[in-house]
Structures are given as C-alpha cells and as structure tokens.
Protein backbone atom coordinates (compact mmCIF):
# COMPACT_ATOMS: atom_id res chain seq x y z
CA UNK A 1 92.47 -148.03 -76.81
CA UNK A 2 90.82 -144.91 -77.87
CA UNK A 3 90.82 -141.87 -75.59
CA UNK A 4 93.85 -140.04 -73.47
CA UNK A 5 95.12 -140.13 -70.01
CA UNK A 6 91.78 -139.06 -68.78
CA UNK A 7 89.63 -141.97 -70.24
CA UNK A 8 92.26 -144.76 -69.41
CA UNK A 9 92.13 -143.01 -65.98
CA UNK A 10 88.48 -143.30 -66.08
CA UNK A 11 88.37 -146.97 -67.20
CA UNK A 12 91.21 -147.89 -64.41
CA UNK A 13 89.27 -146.42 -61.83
CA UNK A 14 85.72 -148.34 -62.98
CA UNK A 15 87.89 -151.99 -63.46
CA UNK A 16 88.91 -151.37 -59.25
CA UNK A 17 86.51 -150.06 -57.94
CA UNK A 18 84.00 -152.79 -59.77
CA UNK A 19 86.23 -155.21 -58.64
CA UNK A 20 86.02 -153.99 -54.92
CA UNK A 21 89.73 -152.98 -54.48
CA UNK A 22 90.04 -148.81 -54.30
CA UNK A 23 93.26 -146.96 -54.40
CA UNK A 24 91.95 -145.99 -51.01
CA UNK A 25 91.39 -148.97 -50.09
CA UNK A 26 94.45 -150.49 -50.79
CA UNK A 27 95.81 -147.51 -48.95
CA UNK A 28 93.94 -148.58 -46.28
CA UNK A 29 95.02 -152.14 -45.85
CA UNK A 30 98.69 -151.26 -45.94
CA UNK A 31 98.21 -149.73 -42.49
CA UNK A 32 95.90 -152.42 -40.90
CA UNK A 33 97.03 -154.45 -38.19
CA UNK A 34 98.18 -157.65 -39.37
CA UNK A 35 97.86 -159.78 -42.39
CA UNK A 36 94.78 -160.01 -42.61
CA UNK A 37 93.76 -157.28 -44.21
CA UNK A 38 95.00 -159.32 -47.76
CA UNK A 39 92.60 -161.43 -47.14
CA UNK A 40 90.27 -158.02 -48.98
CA UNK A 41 92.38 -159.71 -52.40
CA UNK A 42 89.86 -162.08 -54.28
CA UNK A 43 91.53 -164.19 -56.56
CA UNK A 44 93.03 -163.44 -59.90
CA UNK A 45 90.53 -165.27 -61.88
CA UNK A 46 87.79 -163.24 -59.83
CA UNK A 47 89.26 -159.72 -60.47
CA UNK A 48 89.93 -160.87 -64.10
CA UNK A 49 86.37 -161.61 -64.88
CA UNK A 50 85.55 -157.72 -62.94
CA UNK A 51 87.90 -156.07 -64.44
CA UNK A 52 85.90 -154.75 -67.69
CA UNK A 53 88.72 -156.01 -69.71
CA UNK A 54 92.03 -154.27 -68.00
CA UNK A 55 93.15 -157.61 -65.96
CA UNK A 56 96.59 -156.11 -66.85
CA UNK A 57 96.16 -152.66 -65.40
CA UNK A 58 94.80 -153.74 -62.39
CA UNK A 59 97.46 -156.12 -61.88
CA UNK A 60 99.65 -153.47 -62.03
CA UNK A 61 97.84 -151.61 -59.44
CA UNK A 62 98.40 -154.15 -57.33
CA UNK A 63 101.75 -154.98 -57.60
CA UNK A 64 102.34 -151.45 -57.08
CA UNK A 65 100.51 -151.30 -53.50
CA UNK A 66 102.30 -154.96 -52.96
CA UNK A 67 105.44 -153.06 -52.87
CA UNK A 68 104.42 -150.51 -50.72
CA UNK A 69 103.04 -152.83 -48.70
CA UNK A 70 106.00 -155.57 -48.31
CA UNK A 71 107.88 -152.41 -47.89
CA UNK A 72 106.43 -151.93 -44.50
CA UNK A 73 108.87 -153.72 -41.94
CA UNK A 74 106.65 -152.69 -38.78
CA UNK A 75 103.93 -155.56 -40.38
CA UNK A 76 105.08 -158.54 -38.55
CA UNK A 77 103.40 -161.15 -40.32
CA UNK A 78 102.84 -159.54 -43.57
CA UNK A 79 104.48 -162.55 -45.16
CA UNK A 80 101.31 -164.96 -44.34
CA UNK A 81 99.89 -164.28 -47.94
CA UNK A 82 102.37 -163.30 -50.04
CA UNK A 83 102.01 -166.26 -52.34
CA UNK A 84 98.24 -165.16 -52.80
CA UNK A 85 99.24 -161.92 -53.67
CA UNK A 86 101.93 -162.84 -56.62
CA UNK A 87 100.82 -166.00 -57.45
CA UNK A 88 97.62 -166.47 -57.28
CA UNK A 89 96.60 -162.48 -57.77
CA UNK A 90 99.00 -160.87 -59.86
CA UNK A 91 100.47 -163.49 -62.01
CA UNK A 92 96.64 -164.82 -62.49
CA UNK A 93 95.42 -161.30 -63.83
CA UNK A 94 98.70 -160.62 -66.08
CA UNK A 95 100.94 -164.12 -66.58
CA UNK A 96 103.15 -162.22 -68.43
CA UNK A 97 103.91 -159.32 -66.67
CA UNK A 98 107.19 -160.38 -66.11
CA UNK A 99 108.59 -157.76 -63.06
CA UNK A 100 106.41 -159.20 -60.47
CA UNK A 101 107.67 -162.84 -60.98
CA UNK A 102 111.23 -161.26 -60.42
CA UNK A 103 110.24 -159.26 -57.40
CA UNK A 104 108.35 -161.32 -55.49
CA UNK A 105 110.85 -163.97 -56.16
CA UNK A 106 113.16 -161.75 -54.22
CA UNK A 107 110.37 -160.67 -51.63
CA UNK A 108 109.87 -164.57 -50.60
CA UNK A 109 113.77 -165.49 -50.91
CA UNK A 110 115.53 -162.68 -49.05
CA UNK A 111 113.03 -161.49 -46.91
CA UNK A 112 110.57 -164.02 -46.06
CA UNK A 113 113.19 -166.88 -46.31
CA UNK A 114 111.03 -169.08 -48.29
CA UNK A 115 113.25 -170.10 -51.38
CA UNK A 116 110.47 -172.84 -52.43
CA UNK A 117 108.27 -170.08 -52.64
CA UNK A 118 110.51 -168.02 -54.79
CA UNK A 119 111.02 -171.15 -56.90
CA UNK A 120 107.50 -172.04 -57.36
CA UNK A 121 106.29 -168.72 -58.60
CA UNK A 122 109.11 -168.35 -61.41
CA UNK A 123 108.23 -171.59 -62.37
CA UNK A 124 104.73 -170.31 -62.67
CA UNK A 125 106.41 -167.57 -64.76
CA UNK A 126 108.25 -169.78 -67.04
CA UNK A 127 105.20 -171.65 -68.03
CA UNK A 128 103.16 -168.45 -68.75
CA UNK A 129 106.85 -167.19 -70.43
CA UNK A 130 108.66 -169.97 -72.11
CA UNK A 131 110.52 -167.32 -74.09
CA UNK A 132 112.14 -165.35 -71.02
CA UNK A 133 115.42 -166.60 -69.89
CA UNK A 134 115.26 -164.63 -66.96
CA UNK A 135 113.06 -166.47 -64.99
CA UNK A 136 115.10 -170.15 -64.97
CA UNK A 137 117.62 -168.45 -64.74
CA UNK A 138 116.58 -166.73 -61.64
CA UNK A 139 116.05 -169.86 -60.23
CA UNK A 140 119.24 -171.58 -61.41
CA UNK A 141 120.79 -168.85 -59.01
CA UNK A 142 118.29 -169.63 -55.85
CA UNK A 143 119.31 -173.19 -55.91
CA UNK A 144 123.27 -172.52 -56.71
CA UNK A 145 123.43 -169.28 -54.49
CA UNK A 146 120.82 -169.87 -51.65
CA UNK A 147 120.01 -173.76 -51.17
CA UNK A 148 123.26 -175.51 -52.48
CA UNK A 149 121.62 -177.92 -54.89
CA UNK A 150 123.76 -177.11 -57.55
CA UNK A 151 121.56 -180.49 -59.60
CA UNK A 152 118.85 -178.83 -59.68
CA UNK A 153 120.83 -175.58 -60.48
CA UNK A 154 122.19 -176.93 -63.49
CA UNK A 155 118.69 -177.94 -64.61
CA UNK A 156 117.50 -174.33 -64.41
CA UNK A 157 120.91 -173.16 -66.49
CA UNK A 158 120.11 -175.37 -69.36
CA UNK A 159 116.50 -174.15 -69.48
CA UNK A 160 118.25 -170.52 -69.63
CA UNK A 161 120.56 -171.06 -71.81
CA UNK A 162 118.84 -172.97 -74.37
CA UNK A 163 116.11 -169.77 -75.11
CA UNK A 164 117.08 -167.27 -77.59
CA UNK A 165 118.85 -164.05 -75.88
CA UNK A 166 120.76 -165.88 -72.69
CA UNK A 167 123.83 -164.12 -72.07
CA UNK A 168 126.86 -166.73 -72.88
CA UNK A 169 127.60 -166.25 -69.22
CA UNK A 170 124.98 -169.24 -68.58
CA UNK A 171 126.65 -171.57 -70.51
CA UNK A 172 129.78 -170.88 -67.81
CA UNK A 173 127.93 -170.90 -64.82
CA UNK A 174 125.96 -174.29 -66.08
CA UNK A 175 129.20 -175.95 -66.51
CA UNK A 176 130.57 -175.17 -63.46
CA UNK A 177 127.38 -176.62 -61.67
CA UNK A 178 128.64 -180.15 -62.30
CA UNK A 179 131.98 -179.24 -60.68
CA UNK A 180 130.18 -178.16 -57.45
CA UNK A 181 128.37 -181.75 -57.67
CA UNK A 182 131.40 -183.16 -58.01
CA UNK A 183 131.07 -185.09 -61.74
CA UNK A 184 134.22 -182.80 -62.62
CA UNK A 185 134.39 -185.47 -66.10
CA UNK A 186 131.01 -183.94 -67.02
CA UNK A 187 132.12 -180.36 -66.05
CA UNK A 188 135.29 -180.77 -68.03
CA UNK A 189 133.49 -181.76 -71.30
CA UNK A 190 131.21 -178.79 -71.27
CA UNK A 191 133.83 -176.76 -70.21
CA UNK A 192 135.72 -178.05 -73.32
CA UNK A 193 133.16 -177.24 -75.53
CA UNK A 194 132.78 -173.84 -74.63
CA UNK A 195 136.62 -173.37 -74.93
CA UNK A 196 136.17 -175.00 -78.52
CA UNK A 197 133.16 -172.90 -79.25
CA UNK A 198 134.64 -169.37 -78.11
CA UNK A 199 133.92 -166.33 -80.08
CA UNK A 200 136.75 -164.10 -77.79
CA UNK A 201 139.67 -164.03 -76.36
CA UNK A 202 138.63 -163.83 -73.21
CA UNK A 203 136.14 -166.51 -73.27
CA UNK A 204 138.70 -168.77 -74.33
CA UNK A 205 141.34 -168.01 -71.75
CA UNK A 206 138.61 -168.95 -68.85
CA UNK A 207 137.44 -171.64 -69.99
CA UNK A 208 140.58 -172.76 -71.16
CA UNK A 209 141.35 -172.31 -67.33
CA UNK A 210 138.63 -174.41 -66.33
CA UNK A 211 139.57 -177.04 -68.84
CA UNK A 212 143.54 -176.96 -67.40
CA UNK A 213 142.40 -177.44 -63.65
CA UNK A 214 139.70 -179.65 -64.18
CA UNK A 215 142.36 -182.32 -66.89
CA UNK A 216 144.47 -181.96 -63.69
CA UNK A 217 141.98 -183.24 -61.40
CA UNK A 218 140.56 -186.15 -63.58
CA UNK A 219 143.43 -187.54 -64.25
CA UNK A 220 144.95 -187.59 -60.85
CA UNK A 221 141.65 -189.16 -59.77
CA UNK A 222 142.33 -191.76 -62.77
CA UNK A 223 145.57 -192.45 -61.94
CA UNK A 224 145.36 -192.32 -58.17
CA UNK A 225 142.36 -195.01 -58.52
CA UNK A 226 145.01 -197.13 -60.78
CA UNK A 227 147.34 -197.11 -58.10
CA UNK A 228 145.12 -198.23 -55.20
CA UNK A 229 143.85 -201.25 -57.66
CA UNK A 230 146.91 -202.29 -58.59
CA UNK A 231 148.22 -202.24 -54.69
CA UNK A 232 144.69 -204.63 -54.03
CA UNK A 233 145.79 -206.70 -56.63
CA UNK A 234 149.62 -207.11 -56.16
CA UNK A 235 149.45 -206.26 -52.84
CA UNK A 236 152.28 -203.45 -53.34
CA UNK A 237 152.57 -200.32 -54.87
CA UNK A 238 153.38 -199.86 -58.87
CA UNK A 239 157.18 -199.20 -58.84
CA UNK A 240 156.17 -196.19 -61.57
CA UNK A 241 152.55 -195.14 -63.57
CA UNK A 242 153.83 -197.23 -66.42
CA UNK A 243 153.16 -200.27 -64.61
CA UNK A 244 149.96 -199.25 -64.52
CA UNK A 245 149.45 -199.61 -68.33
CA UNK A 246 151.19 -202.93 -68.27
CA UNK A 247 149.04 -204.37 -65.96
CA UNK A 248 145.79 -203.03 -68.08
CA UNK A 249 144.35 -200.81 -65.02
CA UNK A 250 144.60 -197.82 -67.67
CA UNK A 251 145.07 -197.31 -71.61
CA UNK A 252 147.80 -194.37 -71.17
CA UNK A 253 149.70 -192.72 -68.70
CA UNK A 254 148.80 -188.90 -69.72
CA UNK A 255 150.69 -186.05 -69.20
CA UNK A 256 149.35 -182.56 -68.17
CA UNK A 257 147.73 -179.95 -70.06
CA UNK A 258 150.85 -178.15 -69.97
CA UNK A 259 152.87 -181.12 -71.27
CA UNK A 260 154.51 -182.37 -68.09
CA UNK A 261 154.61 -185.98 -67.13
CA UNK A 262 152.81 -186.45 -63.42
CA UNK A 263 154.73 -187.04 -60.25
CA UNK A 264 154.70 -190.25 -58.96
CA UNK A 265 155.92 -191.09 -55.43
CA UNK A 266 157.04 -194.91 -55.34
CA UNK A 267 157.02 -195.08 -51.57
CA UNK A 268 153.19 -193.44 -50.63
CA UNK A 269 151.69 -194.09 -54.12
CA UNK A 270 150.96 -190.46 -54.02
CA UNK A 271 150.52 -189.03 -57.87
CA UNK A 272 150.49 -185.34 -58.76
CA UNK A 273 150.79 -182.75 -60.88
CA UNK A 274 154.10 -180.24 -61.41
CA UNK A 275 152.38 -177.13 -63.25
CA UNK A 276 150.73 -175.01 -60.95
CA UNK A 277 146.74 -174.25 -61.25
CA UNK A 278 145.19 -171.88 -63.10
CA UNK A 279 142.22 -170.94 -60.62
CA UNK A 280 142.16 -170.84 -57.29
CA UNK A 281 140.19 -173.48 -56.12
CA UNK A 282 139.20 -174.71 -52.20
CA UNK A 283 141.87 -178.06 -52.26
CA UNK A 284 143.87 -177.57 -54.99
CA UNK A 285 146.41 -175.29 -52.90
C-alpha cells in the first residue's frame, strides 16, 4: 500500500467510520450499561464488505477495543456476546489473524467459564489455519487441563503434532493422554516409540521412564488377570506364574524392565513388581 502513516491512518479511519463503528464509538460502548451495547457490532461479513478493502485492519481495531472492553470487570454480563465478537466479528473479517483465536479462547475458558466456547472458536481457527499448531493444541490442553476428557485431548495432540513446527513436547503429552484414559498398552507403545525415536539424552531418559512404569503396570495387569482365570478354572490359586504358562492362560512369564522376575504370593495370588518406579504416579506408591 502506497502512502505513510498518515494515508493508512486516513484509509483506517474511512473503512470504520463507513462501516459505522468509530474509535469513539467503540469508546463509547465500553462504558455503556450492559451488554448490549455489542449489539452496535454487525457481522463480520457486513463490516468486510464496508470496509474499502482493510477487513484486516479493522479487525484489529476491534480486537483491540474487545480487550479493553472484556477488561472491564464492573460489566456484569459483558460475556452475553462474546462469541459474536471473536467468532463471528473478528475471526469473519481476518480468519487468520491468529492472536484473537488464542485470546478469546482464554477470555471464554477462564473467565466466562465456557470451555465449549473456547473450543469451538479454535476450531474455527484451525480450519481458517490448518498450518498453525497452536490452535489444536490449545485445545488439546482445554480438554486435558480444564474438562478431563483426555479422548478428545489426545485427538487435538495428534492434530498438533502432526503440522510442521510442533514442539516434540506434543508427542509426550499425546502419549500420556492414553494413560489418563486408562489404555496404558496404547500409552506404552507410543511411549516406546518416542524412546526409540529420541534425538537427546534427555528425551530418552523420560520416556524411557514412562516406558519402565508403564511395562510394570501391563504386565502386572497381564499376569494378575492370569491368576484370577486360572483360580475360575481350577478353582485354586497357581502354586507359582509358571503354572500359568502351562496351563496356556499366557505365552511367557516376563520379567521387569530392570531384569527382575515378579513377586508372586502363593497364598493371596497377589503379583508384583521388586524394582521401584521411576515416576511418581497416584497408585503406584
């Protein structure tokens, strides 16, 4: 664009004012009474067509009073149309102006408590921005951090981490999703792969870590399941684990990651493991 501060001033001013939203006036309505005074925000596809060809500096405009005007705690029920405002406002003038995805995101999680709302404007955002990792990733960390649904978690972590420029730590924090379901088998074989994968030292001592605990838990879940079977079916307990191979209720009796053979208690059928863990983990202490 041709011309210096004065004429992109100039332009910014006519693309507002044309599409009835002043500075002043969105000065104005962040000291109105009320929510209401949003309701002055046409759509995005309304101030796009107004905007003499600057959709993107007027969104910017906007998110910039949006701010300001969340900002204001004494506005009770500013929260009414805050989807309007990033969704179908902002994000409809500039889809990929990427900050206001992120902030509103936060806006409608941690202050307005709506974490559906957060969710459904980054995925907005990673339609518009199928090459940002940021955004699913974002939302991997609503649904992991915020509602608990560590599925759907792991669905946003494998959207992350399969775009270019993910940080390595997504691969991690995706594995461990399927731990916090409770599939530890599918945990450990990711975690596996990123300990067979690893470009570091330290990469490979956590998830090696991960691995140890979680070869720990699957096979005492294994074996512990091989012992209640074989009691339904002899109606007594295995005198050791090797009768548990014998009877074809497992292929092998494995040791431990460290080598040690597992503990078996004859009289409670109660099987465990003699090297201590490598994490510290809710149950396994």
């Amino acid at each position: 664009m041709k011309g210096g501060p004065i004429g992109a001033g100039f332009l910014l001013g006519a693309c507002v004012a044309a599409a009835g939203v002043s500075s002043s006036r969105l000065e104005s309505m962040s000291h109105r009474e009320g929510s209401a005074s949003v309701l002055y925000l046409p759509s995005g596809q309304y101030l796009k067509v107004v905007s003499l060809g600057f959709p993107e500096l007027l969104a910017d405009v906007i998110y910039l009073w949006s701010i300001q005007y969340y900002g204001d705690y004494d506005k009770a029920d500013r929260y009414v149309f805050l989807e309007h405002v990033y969704s179908s406002v902002i994000a409809e003038l500039d889809p990929h102006y990427i900050d206001p995805y992120l902030v509103g995101a936060m806006i409608m999680g941690m202050e307005a408590g709506d974490h559906e709302m957060a969710l459904r404007l980054l995925d907005k955002g990673a339609r518009a921005n199928p090459e940002e990792w940021i955004l699913p990733f974002e939302a991997g960390f609503i649904c992991f951090d915020s509602l608990g649904d560590y599925e759907r978690a792991a669905g946003y972590f494998e959207r992350a981490m399969a775009i270019p420029g993910a940080p390595p730590a997504t691969r991690r924090i995706h594995a461990e999703m399927f731990n916090k379901m409770g599939d530890k088998r599918r945990s450990l074989a990711h975690w596996s792969q990123i300990h067979d994968t690893a470009d570091s030292d330290y990469v490979r001592d956590i998830s090696w870590s991960h691995v140890h605990d979680l070869m720990i838990e699957v096979d005492l879940e294994t074996l512990t399941t091989a012992v209640a079977s074989y009691r339904s079916l002899h109606g007594r307990l295995p005198a050791a684990l090797a009768d548990l191979r014998r009877a074809g209720l497992t292929d092998r009796i494995p040791d431990d990651p460290d080598g040690r053979p597992y503990q078996y208690d004859a009289a409670t059928g109660a099987v465990k493991s003699a090297s201590p863990w490598r994490l510290f983990r809710k149950g396994n202490r």
